[in-house]
Protein backbone atom coordinates (compact mmCIF):
# COMPACT_ATOMS: atom_id res chain seq x y z
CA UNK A 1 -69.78 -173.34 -18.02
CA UNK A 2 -73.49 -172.50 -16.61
CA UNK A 3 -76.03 -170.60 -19.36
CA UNK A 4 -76.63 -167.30 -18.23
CA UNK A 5 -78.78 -164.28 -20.19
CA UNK A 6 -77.05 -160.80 -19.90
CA UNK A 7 -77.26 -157.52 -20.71
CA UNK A 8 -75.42 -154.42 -19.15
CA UNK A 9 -77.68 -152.15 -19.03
CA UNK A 10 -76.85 -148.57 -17.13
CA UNK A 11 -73.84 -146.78 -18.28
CA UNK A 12 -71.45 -146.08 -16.02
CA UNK A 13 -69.31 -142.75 -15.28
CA UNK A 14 -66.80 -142.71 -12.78
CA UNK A 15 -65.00 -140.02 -10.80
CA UNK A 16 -64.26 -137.75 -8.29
CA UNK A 17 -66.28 -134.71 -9.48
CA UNK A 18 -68.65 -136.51 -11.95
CA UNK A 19 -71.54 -134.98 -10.35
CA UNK A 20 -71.10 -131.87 -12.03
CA UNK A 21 -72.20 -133.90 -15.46
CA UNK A 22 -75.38 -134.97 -13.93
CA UNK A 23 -77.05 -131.80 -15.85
CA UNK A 24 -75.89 -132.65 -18.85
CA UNK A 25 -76.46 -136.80 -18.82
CA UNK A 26 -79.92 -135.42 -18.31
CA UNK A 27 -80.05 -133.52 -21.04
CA UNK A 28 -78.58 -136.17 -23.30
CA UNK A 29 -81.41 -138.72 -21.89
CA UNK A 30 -83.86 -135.75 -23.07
CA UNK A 31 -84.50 -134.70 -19.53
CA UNK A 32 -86.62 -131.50 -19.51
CA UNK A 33 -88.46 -131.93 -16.33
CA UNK A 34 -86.38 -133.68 -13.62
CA UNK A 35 -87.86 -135.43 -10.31
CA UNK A 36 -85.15 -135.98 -7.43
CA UNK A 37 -85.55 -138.12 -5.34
CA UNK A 38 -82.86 -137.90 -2.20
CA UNK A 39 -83.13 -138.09 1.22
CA UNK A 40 -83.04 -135.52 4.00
CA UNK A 41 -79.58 -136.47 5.03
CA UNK A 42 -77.84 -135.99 1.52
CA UNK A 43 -79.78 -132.86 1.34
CA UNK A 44 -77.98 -131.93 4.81
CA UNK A 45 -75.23 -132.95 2.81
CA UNK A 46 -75.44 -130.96 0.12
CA UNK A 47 -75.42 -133.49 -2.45
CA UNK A 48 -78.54 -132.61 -3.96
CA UNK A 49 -78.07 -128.98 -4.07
CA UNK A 50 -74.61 -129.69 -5.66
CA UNK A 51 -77.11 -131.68 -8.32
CA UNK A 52 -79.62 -129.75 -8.08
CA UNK A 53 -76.91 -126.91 -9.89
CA UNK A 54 -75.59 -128.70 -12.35
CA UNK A 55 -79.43 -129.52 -13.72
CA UNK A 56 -80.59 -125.97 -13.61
CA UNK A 57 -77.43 -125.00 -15.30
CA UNK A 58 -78.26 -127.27 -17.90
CA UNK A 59 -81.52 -126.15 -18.35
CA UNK A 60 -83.94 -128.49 -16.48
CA UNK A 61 -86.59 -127.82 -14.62
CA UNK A 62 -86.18 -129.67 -11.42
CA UNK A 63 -88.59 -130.48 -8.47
CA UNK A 64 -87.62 -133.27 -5.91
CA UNK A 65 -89.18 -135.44 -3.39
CA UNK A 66 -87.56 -136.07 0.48
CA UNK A 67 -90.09 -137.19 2.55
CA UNK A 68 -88.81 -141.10 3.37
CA UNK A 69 -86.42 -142.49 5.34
CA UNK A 70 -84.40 -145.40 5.56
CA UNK A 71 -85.90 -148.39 4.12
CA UNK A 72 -88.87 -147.09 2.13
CA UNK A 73 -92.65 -147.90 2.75
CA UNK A 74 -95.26 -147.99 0.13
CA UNK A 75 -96.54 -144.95 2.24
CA UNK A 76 -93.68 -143.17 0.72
CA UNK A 77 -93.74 -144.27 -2.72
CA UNK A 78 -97.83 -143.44 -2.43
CA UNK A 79 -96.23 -139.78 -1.31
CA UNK A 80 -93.64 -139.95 -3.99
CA UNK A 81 -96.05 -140.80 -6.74
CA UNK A 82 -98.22 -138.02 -5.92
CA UNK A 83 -95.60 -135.47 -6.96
CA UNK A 84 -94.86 -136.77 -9.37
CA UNK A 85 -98.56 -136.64 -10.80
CA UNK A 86 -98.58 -132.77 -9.90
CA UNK A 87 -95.03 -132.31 -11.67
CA UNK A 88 -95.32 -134.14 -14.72
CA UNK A 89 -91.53 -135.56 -15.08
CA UNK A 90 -89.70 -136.78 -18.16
CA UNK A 91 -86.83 -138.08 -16.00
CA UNK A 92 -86.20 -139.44 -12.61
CA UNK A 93 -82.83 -139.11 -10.63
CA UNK A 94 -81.73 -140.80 -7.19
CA UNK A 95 -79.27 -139.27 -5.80
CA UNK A 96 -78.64 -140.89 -2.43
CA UNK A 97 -78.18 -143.95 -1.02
CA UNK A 98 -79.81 -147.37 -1.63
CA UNK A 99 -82.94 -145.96 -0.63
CA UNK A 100 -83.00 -143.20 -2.43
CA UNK A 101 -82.48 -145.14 -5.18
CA UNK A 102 -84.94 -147.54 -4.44
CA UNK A 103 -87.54 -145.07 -3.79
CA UNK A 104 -86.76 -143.69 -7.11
CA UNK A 105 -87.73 -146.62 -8.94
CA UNK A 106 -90.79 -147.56 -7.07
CA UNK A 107 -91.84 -144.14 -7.66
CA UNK A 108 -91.08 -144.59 -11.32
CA UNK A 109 -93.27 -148.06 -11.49
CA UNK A 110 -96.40 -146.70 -10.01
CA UNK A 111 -96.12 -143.35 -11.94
CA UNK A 112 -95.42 -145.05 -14.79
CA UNK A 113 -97.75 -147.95 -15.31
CA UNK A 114 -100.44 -147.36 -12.38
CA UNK A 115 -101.69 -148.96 -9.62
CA UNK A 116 -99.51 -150.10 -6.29
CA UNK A 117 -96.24 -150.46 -5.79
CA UNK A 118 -97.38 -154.29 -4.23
CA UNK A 119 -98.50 -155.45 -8.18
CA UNK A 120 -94.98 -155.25 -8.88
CA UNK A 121 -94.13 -157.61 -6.21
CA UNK A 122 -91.64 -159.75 -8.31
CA UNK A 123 -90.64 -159.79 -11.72
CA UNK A 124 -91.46 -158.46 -15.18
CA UNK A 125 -94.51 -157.21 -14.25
CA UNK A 126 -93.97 -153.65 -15.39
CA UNK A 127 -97.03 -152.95 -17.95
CA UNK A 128 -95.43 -149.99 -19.71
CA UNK A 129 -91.75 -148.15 -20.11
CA UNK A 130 -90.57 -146.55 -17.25
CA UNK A 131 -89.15 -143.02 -16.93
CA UNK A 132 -85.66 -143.07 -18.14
CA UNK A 133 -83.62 -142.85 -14.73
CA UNK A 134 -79.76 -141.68 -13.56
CA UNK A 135 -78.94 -143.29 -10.23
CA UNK A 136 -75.96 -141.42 -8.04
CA UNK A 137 -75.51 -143.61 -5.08
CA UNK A 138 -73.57 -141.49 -2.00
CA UNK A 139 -72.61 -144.46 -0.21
CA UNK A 140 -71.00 -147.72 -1.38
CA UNK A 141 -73.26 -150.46 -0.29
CA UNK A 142 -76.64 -151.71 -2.36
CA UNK A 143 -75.57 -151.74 -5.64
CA UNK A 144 -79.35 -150.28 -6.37
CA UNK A 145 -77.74 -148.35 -9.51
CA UNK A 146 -77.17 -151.34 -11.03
CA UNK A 147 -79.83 -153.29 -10.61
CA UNK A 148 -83.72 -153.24 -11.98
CA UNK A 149 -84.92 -153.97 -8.21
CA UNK A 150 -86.58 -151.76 -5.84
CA UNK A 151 -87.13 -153.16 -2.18
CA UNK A 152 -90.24 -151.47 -1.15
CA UNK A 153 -91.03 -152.67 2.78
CA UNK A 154 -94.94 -152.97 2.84
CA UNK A 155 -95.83 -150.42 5.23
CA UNK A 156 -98.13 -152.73 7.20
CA UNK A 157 -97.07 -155.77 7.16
CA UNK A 158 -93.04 -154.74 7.15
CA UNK A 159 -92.54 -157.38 4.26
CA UNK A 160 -89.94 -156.41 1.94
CA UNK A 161 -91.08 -156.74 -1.42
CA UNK A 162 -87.99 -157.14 -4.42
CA UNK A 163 -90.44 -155.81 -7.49
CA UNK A 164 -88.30 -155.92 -10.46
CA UNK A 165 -88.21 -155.47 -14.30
CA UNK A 166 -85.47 -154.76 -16.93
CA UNK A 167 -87.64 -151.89 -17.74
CA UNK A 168 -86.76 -150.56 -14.14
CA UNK A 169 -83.08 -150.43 -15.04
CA UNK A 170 -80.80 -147.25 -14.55
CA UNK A 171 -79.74 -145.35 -17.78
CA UNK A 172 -76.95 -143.86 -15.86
CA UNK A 173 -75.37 -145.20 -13.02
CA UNK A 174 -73.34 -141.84 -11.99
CA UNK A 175 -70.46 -143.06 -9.44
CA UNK A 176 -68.68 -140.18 -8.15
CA UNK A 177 -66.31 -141.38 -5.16
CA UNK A 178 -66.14 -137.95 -3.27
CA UNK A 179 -70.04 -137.98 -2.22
CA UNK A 180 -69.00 -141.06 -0.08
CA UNK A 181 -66.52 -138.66 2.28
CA UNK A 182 -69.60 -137.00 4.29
CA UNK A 183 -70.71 -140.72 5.20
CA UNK A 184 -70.75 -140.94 8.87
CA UNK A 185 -68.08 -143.71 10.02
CA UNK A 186 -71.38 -145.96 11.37
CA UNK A 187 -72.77 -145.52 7.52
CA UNK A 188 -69.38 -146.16 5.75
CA UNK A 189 -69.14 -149.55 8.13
CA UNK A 190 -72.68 -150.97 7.74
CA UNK A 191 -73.12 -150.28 3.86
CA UNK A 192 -69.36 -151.27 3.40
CA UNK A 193 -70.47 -154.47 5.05
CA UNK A 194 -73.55 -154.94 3.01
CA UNK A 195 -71.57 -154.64 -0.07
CA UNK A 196 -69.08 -157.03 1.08
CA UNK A 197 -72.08 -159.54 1.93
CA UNK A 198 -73.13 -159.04 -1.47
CA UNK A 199 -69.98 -160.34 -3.30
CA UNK A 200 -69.94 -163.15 -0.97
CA UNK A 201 -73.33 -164.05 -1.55
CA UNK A 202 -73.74 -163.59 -5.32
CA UNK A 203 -70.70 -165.52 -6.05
CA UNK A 204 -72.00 -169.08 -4.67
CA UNK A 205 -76.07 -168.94 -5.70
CA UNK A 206 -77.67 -171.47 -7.57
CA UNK A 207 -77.66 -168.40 -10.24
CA UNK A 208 -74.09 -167.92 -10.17
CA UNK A 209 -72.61 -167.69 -14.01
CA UNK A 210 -69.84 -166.59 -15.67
CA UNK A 211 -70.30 -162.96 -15.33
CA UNK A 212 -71.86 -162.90 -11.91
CA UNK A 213 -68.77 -164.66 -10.92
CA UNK A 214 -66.64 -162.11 -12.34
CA UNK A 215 -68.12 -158.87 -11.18
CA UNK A 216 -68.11 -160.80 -7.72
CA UNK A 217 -64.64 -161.88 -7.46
CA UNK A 218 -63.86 -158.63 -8.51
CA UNK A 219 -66.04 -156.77 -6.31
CA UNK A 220 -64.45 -159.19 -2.91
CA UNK A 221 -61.01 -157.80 -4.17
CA UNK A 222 -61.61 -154.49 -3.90
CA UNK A 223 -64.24 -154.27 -0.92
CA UNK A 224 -62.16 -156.70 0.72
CA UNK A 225 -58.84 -154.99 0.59
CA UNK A 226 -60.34 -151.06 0.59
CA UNK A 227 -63.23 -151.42 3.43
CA UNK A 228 -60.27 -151.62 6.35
CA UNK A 229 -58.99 -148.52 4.82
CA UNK A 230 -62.16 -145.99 4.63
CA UNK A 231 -62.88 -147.20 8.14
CA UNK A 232 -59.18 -146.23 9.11
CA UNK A 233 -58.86 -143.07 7.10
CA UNK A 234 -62.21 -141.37 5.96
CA UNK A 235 -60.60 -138.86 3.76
CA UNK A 236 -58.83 -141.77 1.67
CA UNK A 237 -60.44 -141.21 -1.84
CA UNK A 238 -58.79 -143.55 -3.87
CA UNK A 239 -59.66 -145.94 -1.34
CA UNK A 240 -63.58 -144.55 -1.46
CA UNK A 241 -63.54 -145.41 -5.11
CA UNK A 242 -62.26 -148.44 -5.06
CA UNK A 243 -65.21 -149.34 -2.39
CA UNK A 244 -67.89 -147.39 -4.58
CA UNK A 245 -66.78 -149.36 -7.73
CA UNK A 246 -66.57 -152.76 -6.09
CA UNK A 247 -70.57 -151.83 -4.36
CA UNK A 248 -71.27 -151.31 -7.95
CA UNK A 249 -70.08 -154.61 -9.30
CA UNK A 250 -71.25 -156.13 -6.37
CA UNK A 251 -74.65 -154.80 -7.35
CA UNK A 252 -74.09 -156.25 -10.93
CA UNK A 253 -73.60 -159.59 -9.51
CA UNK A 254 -76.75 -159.58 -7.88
CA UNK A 255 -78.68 -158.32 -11.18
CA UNK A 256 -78.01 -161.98 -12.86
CA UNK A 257 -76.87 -163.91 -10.15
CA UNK A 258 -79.59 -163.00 -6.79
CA UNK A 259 -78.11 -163.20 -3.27
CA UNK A 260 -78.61 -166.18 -0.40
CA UNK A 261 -79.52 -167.11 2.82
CA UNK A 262 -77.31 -163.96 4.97
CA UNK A 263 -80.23 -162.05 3.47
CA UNK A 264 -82.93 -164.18 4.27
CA UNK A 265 -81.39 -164.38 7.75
CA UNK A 266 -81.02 -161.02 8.25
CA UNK A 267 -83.90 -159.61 6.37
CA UNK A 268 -86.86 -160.89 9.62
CA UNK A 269 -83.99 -159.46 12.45
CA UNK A 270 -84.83 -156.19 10.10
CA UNK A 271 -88.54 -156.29 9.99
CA UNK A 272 -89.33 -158.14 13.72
CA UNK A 273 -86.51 -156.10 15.53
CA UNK A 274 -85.58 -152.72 13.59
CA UNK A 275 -81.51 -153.90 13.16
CA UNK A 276 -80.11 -152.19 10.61
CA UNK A 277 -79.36 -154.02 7.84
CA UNK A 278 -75.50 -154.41 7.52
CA UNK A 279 -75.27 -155.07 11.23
CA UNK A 280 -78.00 -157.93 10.55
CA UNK A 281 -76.26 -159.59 7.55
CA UNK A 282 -72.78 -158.64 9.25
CA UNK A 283 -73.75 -160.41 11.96
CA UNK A 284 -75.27 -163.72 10.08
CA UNK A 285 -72.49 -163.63 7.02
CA UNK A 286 -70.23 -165.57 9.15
CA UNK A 287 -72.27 -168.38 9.68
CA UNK A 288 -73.95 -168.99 5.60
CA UNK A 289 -70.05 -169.01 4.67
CA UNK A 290 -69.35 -172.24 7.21
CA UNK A 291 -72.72 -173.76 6.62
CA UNK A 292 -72.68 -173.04 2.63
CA UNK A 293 -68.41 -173.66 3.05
CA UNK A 294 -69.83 -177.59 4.06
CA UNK A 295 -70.47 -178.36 0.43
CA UNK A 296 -68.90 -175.78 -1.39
CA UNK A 297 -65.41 -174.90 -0.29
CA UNK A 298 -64.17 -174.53 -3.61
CA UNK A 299 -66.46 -171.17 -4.28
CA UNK A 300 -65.33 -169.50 -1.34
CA UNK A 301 -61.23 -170.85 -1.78
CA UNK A 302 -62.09 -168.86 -5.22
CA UNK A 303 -62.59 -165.38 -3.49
CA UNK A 304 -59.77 -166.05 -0.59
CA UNK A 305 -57.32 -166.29 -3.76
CA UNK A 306 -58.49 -163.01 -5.18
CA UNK A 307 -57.49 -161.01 -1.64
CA UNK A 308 -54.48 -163.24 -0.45
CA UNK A 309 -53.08 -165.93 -3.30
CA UNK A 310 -50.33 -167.23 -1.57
CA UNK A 311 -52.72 -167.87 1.07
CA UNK A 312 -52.95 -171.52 1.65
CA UNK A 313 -56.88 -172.55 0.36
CA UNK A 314 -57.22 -174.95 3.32
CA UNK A 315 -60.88 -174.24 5.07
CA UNK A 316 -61.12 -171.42 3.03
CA UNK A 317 -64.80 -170.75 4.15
CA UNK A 318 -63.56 -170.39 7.99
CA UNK A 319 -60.74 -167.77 7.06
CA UNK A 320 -63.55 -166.33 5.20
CA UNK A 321 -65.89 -166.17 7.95
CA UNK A 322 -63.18 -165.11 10.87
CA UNK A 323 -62.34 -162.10 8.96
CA UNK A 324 -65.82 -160.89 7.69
CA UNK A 325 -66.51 -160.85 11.81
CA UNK A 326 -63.07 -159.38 12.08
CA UNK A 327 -64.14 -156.26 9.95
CA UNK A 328 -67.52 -156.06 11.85
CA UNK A 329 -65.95 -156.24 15.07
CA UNK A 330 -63.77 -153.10 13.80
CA UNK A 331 -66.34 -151.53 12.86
CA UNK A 332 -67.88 -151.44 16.25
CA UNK A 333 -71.14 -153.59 15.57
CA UNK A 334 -72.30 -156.35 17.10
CA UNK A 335 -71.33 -160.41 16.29
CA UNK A 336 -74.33 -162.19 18.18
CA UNK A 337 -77.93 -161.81 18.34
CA UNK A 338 -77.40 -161.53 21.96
CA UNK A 339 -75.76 -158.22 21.71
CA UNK A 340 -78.36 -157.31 20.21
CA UNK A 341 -81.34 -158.37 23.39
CA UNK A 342 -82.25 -161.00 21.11
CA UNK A 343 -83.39 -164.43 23.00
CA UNK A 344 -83.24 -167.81 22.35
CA UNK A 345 -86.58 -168.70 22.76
CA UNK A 346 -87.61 -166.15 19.26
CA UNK A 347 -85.41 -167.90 16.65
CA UNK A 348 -87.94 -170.26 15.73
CA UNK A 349 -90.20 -167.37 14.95
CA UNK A 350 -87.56 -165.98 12.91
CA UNK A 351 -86.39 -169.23 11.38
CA UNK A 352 -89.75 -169.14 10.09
CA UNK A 353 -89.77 -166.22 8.83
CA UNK A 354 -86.38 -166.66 6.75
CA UNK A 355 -87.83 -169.45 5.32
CA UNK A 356 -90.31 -167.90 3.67
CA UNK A 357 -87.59 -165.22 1.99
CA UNK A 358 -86.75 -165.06 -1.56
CA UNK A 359 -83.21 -164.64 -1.10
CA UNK A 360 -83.29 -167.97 0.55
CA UNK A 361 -84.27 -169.81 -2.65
CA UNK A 362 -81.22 -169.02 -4.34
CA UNK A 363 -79.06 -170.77 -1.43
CA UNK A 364 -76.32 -173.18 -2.96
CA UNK A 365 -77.82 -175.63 0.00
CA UNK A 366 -81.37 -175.66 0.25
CA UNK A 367 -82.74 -174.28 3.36
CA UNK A 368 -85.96 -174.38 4.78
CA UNK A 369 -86.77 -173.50 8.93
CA UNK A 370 -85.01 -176.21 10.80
CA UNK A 371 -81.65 -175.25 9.47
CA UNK A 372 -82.23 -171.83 9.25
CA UNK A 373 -82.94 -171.96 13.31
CA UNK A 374 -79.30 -174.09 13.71
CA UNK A 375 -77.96 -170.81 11.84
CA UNK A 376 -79.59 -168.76 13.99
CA UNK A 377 -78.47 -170.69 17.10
CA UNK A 378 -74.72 -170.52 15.58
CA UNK A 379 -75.39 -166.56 16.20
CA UNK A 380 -76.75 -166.34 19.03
């Protein structure tokens, strides 16, 4: 059995309705001055005013921040930090999706210990305690509630930058399943698919341990067998929780366990090209399982026995990889970097690029720019 270092940090409540104890949690944490941090979209929602109730009734004064958008900037977290200076807060909450929750803690790093969100490009390099934070995600995708990461894209440069610190850690990771139902059906399907990608990825790293493993196989079980079903029928709860549990545990994995090279892959068709991010790791998830599959079909004949045990384990990573595309072809995205106007004559340029992501390192086979561009060409 591999060493491994763990500690379970946020506490976890789950249910349908579980919002509604976000004003007391807060109180328990010794919230008296709360910062929210949620996007315009859940406000639209009306998920934060639905949390935004249940902190005033407990007593809290509450101001938020909702100027970012999908895949936060340091331009934001520069805006974020700046209200929080004026406001003064003992507690920070995202409530949203992964980058609400992302925004949250880069807010909380800056406010907290000073300077830019870039000189916490990495980790441990937190120079004080952080705010004490509740994370309530409203999709079931990143995992951010569980992990001490915040991917901050520099605002420039469009580099993601993965600063983390077990200081940065949720106190309370809030999961209430019935926030997911006013998901559009595109976000359901492409942070459904990121959460899948995440189980897959986590369980075959050169991190990979005995309790990344578990929270993965666990987390392929029930994205695997409940993602089909919120796509079918959006108003299928159970089946909501069961995908906002397994995003959760998927988001676990990563914590002590990192991800591969679908992320390192997809992350440059994000920053050269603007594709969302499950379509981009959708798209290249496929392709890591049969090139990873190669030398390590006994990982992936692991997770086909968790979703289908009489199953025969034969070429486990190519059932693998036919129905990951199967799910992203019902879920009406795109399965080659054609489809998306992307031409041959670029994936150098973006071999390149993946070669110089993090995620990449973690890679059961070691990758580097020539067989990151065969990957690419296996997409295309």
């Amino acid at each position: 059995m591999l060493p491994f270092d763990f500690q379970l940090r946020p506490r976890i409540v789950f249910g349908a309705g579980v919002i509604e104890q976000l004003g007391p949690l807060a109180s328990q944490l010794g919230g008296k001055v709360v910062l929210v941090v949620s996007d315009p979209g859940v406000v639209k929602a009306g998920h934060f005013g639905t949390g935004l109730q249940s902190l005033e009734a407990a007593g809290l004064v509450v101001h938020s921040f909702h100027e970012f958008t999908e895949n936060p900037t340091t331009d934001f977290i520069d805006a974020g930090v700046e209200v929080a200076r004026r406001v003064k807060p003992d507690l920070i909450v995202g409530l949203g999706g992964g980058s609400s929750m992302d925004c949250a803690k880069g807010i909380n790093f800056v406010y907290s210990c000073g300077g830019q969100i870039k000189d916490y490009w990495g980790v441990g390099k937190a120079t004080a305690d952080l705010l004490p934070m509740i994370a309530v995600p409203t999709t079931s995708g990143t995992g951010s509630e569980a992990q001490s990461f915040a991917l901050i894209s520099d605002a420039k440069t469009h580099v993601k930058m993965a600063c983390g610190d077990r200081r940065a850690a949720c106190a309370i990771a809030l999961l209430d399943p019935a926030l997911t139902l006013t998901q559009p059906y595109a976000v359901t399907a492409l942070t459904g698919i990121d959460a899948l990608s995440h189980a897959l990825e986590t369980h075959v790293t050169t991190r990979r341990n005995a309790i990344s493993s578990t929270f993965s196989r666990e987390a392929f079980r029930l994205i695997s067998n409940n993602l089909s079903r919120v796509l079918d029928a959006s108003d299928d709860l159970e089946a909501r929780g069961c995908m906002q549990f397994g995003a959760c545990l998927a988001g676990m994995a990563i914590e002590t366990s990192m991800l591969g090279a679908a992320h390192a892959t997809a992350n440059p068709l994000t920053a050269r090209y603007g594709v969302t991010h499950g379509q981009a790791v959708g798209l290249m998830l496929p392709h890591v399982v049969r090139f990873n599959g190669q030398h390590y079909p006994e990982l992936y004949s692991e997770l086909l026995a968790e979703i289908d045990p009489r199953e025969s384990q034969h070429d486990a990573p190519e059932q693998i990889a036919q129905r990951v595309t199967e799910v992203v072809r019902k879920a009406g995205l795109k399965t080659t970097l054609r489809e998306l106007g992307i031409a041959a004559e670029v994936l150098p340029e973006l071999a390149a690029d993946a070669s110089q992501q993090w995620t990449g390192s973690f890679n059961p086979v070691p990758v580097n720019a020539d067989n990151l561009l065969t990957l690419y060409q296996a997409a295309l």
